[in-house]
C-alpha atoms as a PDB file:
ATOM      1  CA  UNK A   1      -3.930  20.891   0.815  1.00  0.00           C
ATOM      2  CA  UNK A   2      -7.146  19.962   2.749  1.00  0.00           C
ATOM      3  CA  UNK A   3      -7.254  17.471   5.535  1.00  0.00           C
ATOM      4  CA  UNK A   4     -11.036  15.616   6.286  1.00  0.00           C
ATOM      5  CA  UNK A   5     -10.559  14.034   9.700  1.00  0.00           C
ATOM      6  CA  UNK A   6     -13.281  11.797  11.381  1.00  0.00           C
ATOM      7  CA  UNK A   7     -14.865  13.200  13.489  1.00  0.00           C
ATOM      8  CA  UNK A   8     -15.021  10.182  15.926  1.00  0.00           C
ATOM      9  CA  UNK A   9     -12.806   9.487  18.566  1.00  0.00           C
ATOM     10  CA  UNK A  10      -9.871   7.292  18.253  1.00  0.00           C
ATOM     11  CA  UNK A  11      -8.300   5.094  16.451  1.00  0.00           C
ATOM     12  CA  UNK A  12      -8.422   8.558  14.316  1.00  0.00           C
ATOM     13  CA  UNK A  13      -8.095   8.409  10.737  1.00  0.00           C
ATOM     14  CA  UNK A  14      -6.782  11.745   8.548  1.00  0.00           C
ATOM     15  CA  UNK A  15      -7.105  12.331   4.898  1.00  0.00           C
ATOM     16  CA  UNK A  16      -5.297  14.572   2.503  1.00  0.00           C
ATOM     17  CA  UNK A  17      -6.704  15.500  -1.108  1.00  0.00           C
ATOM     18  CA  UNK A  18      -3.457  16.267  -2.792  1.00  0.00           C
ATOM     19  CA  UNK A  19      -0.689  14.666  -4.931  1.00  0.00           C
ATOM     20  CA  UNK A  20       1.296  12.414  -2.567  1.00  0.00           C
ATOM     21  CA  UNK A  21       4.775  13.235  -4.483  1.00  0.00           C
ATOM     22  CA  UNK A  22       5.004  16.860  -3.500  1.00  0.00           C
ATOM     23  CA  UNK A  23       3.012  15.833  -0.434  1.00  0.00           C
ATOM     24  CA  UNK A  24       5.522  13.299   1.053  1.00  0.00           C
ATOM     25  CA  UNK A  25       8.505  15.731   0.161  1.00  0.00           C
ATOM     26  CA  UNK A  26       7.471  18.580   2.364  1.00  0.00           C
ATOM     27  CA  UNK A  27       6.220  16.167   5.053  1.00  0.00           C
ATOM     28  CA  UNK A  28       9.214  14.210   5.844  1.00  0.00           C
ATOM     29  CA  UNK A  29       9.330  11.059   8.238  1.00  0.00           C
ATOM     30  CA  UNK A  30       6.356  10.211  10.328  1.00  0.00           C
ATOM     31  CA  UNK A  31       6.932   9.371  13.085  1.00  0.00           C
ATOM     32  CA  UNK A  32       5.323   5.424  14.171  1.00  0.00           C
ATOM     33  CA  UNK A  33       3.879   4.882  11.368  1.00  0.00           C
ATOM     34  CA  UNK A  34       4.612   2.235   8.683  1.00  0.00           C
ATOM     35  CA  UNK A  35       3.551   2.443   5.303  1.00  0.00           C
ATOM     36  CA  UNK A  36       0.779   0.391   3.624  1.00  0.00           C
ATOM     37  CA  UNK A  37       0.193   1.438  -0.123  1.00  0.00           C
ATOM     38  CA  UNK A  38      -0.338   0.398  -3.816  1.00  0.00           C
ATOM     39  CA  UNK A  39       1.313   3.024  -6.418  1.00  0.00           C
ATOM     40  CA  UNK A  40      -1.085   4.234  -9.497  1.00  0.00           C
ATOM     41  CA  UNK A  41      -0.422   1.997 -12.400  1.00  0.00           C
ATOM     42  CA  UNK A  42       0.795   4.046 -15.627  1.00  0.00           C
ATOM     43  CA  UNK A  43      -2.649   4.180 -17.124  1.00  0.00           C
ATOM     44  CA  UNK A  44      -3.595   6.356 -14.008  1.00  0.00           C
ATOM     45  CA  UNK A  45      -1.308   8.952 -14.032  1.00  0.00           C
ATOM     46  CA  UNK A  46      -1.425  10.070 -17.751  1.00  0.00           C
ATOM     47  CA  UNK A  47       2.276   8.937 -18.607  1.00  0.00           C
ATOM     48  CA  UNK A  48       4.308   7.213 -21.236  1.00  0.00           C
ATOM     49  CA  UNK A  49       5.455   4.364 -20.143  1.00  0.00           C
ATOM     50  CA  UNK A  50       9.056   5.068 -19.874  1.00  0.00           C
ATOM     51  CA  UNK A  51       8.598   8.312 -17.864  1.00  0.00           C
ATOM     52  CA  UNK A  52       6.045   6.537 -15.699  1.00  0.00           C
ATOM     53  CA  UNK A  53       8.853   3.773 -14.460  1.00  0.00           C
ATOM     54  CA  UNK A  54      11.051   6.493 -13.691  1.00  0.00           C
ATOM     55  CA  UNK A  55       7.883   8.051 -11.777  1.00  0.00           C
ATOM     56  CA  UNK A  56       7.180   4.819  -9.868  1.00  0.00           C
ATOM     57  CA  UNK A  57      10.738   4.555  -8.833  1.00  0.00           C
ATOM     58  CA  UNK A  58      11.000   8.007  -7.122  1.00  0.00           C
ATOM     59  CA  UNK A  59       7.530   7.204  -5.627  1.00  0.00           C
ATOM     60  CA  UNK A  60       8.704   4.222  -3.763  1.00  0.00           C
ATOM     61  CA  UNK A  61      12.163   5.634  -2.950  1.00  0.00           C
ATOM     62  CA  UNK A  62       9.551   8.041  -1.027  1.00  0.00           C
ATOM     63  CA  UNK A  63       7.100   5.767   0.578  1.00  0.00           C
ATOM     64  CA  UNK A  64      10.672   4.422   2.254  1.00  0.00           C
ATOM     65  CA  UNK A  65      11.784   7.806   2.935  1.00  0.00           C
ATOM     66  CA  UNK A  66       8.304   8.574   4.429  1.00  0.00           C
ATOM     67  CA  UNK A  67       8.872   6.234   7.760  1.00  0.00           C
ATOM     68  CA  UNK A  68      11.501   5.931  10.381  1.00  0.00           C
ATOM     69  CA  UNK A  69      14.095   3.326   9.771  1.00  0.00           C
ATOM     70  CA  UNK A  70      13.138   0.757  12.433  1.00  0.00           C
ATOM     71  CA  UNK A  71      10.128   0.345  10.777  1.00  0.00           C
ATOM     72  CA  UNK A  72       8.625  -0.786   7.233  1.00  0.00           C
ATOM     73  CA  UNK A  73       6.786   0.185   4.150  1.00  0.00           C
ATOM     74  CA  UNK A  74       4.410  -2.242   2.424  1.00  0.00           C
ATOM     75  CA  UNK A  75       4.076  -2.275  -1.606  1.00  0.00           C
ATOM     76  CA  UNK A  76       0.707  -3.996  -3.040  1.00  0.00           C
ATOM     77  CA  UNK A  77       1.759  -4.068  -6.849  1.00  0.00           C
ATOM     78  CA  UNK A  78       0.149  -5.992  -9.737  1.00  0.00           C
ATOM     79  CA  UNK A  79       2.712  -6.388 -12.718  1.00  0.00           C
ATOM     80  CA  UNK A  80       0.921  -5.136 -16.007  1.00  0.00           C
ATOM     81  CA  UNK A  81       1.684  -5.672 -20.083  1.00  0.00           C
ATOM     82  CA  UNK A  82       1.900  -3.216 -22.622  1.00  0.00           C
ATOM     83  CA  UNK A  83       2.918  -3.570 -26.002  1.00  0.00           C
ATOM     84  CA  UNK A  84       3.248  -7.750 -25.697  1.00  0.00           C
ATOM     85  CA  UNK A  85       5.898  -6.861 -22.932  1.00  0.00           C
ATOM     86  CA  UNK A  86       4.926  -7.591 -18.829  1.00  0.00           C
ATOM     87  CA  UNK A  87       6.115  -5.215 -16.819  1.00  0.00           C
ATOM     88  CA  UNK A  88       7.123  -6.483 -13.898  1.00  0.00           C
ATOM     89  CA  UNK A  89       5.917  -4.337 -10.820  1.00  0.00           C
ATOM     90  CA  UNK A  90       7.450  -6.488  -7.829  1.00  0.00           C
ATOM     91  CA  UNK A  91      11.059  -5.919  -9.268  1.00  0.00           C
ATOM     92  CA  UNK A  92      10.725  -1.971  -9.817  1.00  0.00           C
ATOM     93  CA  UNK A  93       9.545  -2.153  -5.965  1.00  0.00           C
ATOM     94  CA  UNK A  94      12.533  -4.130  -4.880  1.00  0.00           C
ATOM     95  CA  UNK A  95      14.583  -1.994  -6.997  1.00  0.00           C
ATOM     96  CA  UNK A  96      14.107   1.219  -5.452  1.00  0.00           C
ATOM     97  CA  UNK A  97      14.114   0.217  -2.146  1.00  0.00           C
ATOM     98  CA  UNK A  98      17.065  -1.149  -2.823  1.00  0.00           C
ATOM     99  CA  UNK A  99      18.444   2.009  -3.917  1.00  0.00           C
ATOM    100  CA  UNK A 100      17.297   3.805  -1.072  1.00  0.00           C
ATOM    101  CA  UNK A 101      18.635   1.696   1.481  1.00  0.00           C
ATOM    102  CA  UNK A 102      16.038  -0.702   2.526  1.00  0.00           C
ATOM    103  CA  UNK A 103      15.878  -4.808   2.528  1.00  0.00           C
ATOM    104  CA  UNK A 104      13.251  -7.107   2.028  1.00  0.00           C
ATOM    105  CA  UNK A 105      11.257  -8.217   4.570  1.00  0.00           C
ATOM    106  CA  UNK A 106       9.227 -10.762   2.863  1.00  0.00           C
ATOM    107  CA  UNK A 107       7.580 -11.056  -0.824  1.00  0.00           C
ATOM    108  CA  UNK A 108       3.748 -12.718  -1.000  1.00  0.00           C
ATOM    109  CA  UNK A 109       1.961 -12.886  -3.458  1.00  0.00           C
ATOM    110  CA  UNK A 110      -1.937 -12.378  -3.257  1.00  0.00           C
ATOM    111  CA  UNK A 111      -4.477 -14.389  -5.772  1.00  0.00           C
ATOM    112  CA  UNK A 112      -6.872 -11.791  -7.449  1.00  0.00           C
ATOM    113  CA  UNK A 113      -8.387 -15.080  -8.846  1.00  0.00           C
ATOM    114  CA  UNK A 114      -8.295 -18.810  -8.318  1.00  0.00           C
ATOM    115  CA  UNK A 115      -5.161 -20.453  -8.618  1.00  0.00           C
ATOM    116  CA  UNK A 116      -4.556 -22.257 -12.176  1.00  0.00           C
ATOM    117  CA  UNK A 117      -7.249 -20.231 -13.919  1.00  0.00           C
ATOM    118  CA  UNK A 118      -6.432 -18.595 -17.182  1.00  0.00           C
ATOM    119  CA  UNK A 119      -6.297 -14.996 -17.316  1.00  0.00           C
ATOM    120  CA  UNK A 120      -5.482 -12.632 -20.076  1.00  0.00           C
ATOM    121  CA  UNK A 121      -4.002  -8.911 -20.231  1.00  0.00           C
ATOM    122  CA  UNK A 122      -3.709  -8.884 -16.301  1.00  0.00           C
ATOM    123  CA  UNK A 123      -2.284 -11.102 -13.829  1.00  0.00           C
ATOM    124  CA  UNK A 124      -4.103 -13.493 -11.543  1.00  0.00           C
ATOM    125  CA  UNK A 125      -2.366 -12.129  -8.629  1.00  0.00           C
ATOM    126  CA  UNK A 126      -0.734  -9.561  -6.758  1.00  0.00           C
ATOM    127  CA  UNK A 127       2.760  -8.939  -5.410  1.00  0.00           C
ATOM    128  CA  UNK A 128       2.620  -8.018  -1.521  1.00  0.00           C
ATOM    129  CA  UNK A 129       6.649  -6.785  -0.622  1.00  0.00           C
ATOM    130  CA  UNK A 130       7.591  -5.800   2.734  1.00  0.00           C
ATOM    131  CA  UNK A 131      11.053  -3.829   3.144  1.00  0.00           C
ATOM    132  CA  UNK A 132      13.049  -1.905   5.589  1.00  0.00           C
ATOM    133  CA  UNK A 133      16.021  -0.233   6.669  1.00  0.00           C
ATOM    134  CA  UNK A 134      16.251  -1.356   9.832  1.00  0.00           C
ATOM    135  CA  UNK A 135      14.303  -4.438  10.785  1.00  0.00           C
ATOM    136  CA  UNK A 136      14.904  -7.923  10.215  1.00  0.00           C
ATOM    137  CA  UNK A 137      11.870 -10.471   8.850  1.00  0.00           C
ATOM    138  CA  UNK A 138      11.498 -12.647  12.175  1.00  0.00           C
ATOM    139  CA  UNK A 139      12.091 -16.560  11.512  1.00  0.00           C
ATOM    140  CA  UNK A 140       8.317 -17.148  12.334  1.00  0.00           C
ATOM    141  CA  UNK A 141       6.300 -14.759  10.350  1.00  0.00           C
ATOM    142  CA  UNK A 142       2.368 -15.168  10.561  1.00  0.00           C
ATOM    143  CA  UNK A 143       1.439 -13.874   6.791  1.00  0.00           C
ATOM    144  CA  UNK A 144       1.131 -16.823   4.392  1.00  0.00           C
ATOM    145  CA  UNK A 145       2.961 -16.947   1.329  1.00  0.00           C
ATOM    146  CA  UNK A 146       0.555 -17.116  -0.670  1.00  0.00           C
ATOM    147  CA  UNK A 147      -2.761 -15.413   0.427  1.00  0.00           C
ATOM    148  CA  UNK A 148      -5.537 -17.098  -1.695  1.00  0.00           C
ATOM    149  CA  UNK A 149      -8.535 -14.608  -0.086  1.00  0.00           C
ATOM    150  CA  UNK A 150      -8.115 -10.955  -0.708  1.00  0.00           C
ATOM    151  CA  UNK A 151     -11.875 -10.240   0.751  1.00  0.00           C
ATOM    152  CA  UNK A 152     -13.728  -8.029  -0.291  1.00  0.00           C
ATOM    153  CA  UNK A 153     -12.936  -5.325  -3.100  1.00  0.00           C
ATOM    154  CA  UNK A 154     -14.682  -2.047  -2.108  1.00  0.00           C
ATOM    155  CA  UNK A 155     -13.432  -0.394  -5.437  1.00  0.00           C
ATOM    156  CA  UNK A 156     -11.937  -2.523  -8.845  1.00  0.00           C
ATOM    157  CA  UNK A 157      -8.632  -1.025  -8.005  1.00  0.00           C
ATOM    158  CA  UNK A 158      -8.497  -1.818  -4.474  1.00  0.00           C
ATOM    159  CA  UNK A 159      -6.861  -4.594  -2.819  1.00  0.00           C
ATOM    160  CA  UNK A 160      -9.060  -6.810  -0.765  1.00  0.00           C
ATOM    161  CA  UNK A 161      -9.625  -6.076   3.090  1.00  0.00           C
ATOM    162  CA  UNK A 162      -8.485  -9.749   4.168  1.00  0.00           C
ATOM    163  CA  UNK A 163      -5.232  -9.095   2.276  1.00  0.00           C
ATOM    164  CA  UNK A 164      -4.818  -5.406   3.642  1.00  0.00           C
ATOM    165  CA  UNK A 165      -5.462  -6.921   6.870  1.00  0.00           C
ATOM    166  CA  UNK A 166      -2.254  -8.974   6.898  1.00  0.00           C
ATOM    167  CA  UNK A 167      -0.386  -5.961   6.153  1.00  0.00           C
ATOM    168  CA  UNK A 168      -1.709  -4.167   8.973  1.00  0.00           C
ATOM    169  CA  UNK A 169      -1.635  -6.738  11.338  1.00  0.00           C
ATOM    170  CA  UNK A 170       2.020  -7.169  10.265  1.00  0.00           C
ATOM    171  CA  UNK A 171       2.464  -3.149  10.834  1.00  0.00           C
ATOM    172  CA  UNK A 172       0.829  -3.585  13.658  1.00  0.00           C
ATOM    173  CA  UNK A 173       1.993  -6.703  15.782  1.00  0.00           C
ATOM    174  CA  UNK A 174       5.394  -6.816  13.989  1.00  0.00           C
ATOM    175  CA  UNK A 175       7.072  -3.536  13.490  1.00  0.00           C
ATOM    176  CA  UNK A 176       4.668  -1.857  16.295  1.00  0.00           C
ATOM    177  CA  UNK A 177       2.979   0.950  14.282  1.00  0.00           C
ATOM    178  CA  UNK A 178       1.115   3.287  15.976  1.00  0.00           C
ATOM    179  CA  UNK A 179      -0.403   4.944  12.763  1.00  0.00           C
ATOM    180  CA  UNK A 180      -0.615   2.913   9.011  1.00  0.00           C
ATOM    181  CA  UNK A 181       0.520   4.907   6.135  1.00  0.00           C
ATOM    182  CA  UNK A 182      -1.102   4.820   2.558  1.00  0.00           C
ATOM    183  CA  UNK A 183      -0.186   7.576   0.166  1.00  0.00           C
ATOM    184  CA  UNK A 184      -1.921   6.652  -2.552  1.00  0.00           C
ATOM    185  CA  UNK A 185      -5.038   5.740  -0.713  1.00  0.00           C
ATOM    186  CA  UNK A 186      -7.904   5.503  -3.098  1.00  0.00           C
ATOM    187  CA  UNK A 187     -11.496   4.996  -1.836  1.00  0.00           C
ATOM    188  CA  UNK A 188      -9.344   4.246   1.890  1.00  0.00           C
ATOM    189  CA  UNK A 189      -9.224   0.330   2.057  1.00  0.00           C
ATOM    190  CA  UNK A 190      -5.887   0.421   3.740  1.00  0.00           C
ATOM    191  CA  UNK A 191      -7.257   3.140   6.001  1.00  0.00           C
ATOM    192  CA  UNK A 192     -10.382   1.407   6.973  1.00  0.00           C
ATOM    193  CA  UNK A 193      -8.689  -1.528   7.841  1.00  0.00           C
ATOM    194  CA  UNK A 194      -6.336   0.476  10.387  1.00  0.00           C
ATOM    195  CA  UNK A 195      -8.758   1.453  11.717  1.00  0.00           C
ATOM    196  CA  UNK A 196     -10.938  -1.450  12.296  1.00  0.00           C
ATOM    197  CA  UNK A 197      -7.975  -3.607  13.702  1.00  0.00           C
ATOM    198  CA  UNK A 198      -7.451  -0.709  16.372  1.00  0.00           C
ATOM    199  CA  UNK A 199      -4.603   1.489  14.781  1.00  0.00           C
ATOM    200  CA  UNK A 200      -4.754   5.419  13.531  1.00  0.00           C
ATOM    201  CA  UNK A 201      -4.719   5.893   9.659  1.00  0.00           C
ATOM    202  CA  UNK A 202      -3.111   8.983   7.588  1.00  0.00           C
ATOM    203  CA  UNK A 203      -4.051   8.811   4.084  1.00  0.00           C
ATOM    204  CA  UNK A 204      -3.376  10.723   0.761  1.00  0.00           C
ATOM    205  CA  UNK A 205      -5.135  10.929  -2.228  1.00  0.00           C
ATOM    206  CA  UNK A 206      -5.575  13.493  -5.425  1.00  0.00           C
ATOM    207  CA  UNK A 207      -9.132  12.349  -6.330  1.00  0.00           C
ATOM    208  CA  UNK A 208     -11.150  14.311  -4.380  1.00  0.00           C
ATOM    209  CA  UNK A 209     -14.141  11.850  -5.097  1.00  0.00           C
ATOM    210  CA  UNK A 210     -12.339   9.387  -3.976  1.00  0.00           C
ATOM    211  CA  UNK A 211     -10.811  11.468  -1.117  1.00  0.00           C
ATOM    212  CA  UNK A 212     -14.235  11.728   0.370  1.00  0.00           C
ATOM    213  CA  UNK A 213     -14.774   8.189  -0.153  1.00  0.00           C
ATOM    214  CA  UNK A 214     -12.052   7.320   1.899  1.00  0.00           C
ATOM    215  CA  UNK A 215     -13.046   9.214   4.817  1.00  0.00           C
ATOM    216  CA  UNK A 216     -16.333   7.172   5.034  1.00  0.00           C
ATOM    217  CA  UNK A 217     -15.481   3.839   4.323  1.00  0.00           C
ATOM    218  CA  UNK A 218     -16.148   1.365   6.600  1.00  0.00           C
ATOM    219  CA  UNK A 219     -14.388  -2.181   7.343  1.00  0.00           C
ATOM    220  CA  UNK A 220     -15.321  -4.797   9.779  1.00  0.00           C
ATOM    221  CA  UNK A 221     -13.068  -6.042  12.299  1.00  0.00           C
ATOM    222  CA  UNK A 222     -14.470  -9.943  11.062  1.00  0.00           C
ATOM    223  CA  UNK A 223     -13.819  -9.278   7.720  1.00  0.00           C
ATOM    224  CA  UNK A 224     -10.307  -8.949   7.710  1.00  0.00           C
END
């Protein structure tokens, strides 16, 4: 494994080029941080479907794993179809925290295009699930329910930097995260966000294109 680290001062930001599975095994719990992260969908990784959902449920079951109980890990998930059959993304997420001992915090859903528009082969929209071991969603919670500005898109993949921003802002101002979490990082949205709303950033990623992308990208405080 390599680590890139910015070579500016702090809020620091850290980036790993390797697979995240392995990767989150031999690293254990990290201490303050709370994880922010959207899981390769199963025409990423190269699997049938069937061994993929399997796949996907370990993964999250690890994300969980990967923070200390009092605080949180944060799926973005868009549901997909194969084979005439939707596949639905939020549930799987739900499920294997579940099974690994968390609760859910909140479920959002983001638009990924104007509500009532038609869309075909993938959905409109995006499933945003907080859950935890530990904590307990307040009764006031400052996220809305349905986030109809994702902001910008610095990859087709990514999720937008206004709707990463609520999650870090949550991670931040909510659970009290020192450090955001993204294992599955991509071009480093989640990171660059962290980072521009004052917190550290530890990425992962197996690309190492996209590895080195997300050690330069750059987010505006204004933008999210």
């Amino acid at each position: 494994m390599q680590a890139i680290e910015e070579s500016s001062s702090a809020p620091k930001r850290e980036v790993h080029c390797a697979d995240a599975i392995p990767w989150m095994k031999e690293r254990g719990r990290i201490a303050g941080a709370c994880a922010v992260t959207s899981l390769p969908d199963v025409s990423e990784v190269g699997m049938a479907l069937p061994v993929w959902r399997t796949w996907f449920l370990h993964a999250v079951a690890l994300v969980v794993d990967s923070v200390p109980d009092e605080s949180a890990a944060l799926f973005f998930q868009s549901d997909i179809k194969r084979d005439g059959i939707w596949v639905d993304k939020g549930a799987l997420v739900i499920r294997a925290a579940e099974d690994a001992g968390a609760q859910v915090l909140f479920h959002k859903i983001v638009c990924r295009r104007p509500p009532g528009m038609l869309t075909y082969g993938r959905p409109g929209y995006t499933h945003l699930i907080a859950v935890s071991r530990a904590m307990r969603c307040p009764d006031v919670l400052p996220v809305p329910d349905v986030i109809t500005d994702m902001g910008r898109q610095p990859w087709v993949r990514a999720m937008g930097v206004r709707a990463a921003g609520h999650a870090v802002r949550f991670a931040r101002e909510q659970v009290g995260a020192a450090t955001v979490f993204d294992p599955f990082c991509g071009v480093g949205t989640v990171l660059a966000v962290a980072n521009a709303l004052g917190l550290d950033a530890l990425g992962v990623e197996k690309s190492r294109k996209r590895c080195e992308q997300s050690r330069l990208l750059a987010v505006n405080a204004d933008e999210v």
